[in-house]
Protein backbone atom coordinates (compact mmCIF):
# COMPACT_ATOMS: atom_id res chain seq x y z
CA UNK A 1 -2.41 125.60 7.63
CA UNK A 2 -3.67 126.00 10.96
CA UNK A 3 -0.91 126.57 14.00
CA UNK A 4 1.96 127.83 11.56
CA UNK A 5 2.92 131.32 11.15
CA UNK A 6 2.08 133.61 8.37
CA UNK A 7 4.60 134.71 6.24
CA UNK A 8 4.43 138.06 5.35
CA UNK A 9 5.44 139.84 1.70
CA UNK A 10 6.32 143.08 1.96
CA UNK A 11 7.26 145.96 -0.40
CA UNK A 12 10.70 147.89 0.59
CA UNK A 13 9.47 151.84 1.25
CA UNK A 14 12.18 154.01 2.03
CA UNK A 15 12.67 153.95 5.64
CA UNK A 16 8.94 153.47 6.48
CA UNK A 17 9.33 149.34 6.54
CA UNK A 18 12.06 149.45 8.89
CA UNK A 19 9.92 149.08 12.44
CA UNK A 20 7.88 146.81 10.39
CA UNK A 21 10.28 144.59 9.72
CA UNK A 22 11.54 144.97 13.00
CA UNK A 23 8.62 143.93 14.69
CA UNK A 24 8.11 141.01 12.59
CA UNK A 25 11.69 140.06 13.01
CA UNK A 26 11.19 140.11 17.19
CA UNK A 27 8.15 138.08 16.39
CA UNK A 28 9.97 135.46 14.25
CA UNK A 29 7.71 136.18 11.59
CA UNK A 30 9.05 135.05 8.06
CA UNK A 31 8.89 137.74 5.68
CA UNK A 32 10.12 138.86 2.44
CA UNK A 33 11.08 142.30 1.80
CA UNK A 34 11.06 143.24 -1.99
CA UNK A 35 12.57 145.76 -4.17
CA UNK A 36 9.84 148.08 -5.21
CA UNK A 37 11.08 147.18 -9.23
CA UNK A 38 10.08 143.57 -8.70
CA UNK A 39 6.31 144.66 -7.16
CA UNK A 40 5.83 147.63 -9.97
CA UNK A 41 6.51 144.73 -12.72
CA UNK A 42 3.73 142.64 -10.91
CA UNK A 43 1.58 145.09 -11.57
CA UNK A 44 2.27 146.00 -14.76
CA UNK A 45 1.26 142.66 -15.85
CA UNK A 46 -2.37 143.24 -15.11
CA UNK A 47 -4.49 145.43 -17.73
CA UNK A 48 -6.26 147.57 -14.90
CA UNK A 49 -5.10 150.67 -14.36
CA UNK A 50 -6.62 151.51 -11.16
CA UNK A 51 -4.56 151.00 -7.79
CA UNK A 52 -6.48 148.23 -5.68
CA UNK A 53 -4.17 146.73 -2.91
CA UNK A 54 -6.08 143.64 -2.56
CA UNK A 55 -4.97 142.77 -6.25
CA UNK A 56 -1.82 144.26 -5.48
CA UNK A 57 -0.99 141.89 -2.92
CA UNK A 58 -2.90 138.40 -4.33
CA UNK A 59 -0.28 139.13 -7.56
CA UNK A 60 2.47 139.80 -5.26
CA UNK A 61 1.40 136.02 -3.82
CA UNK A 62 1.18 135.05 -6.89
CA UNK A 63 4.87 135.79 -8.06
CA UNK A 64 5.89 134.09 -4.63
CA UNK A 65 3.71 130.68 -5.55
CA UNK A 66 5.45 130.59 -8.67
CA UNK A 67 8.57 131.48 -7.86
CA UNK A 68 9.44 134.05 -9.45
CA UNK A 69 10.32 136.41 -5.98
């Protein structure tokens, strides 16, 4: 989808997101901030039990396609 802006999932970490989300916010990038519960769960759904964020994140896409977050 050339010439739209990304949208931009995002997993709620303390205090640490907040000049992220900031940022994006000043940018007028959409973005969806989630409860860490709802990203452990995505992750729990997958048999591997090493931490890869590039799966991480294609699931968390995933849940978003589907509509599930």
């Amino acid at each position: 989808m050339i010439g739209q802006m990304p949208m931009i999932i995002l997993e709620s970490t303390g205090h640490y997101h907040t000049p992220v989300i900031q940022f994006l916010g000043e940018q007028g990038v959409l973005y969806i901030l989630l409860n860490p519960i709802i990203s452990y769960q995505a992750k729990k759904s997958s048999l591997r039990k090493v931490k890869t964020d590039a799966i991480d994140a294609y699931q968390l896409c995933v849940l978003y396609c589907k509509g599930e977050i």
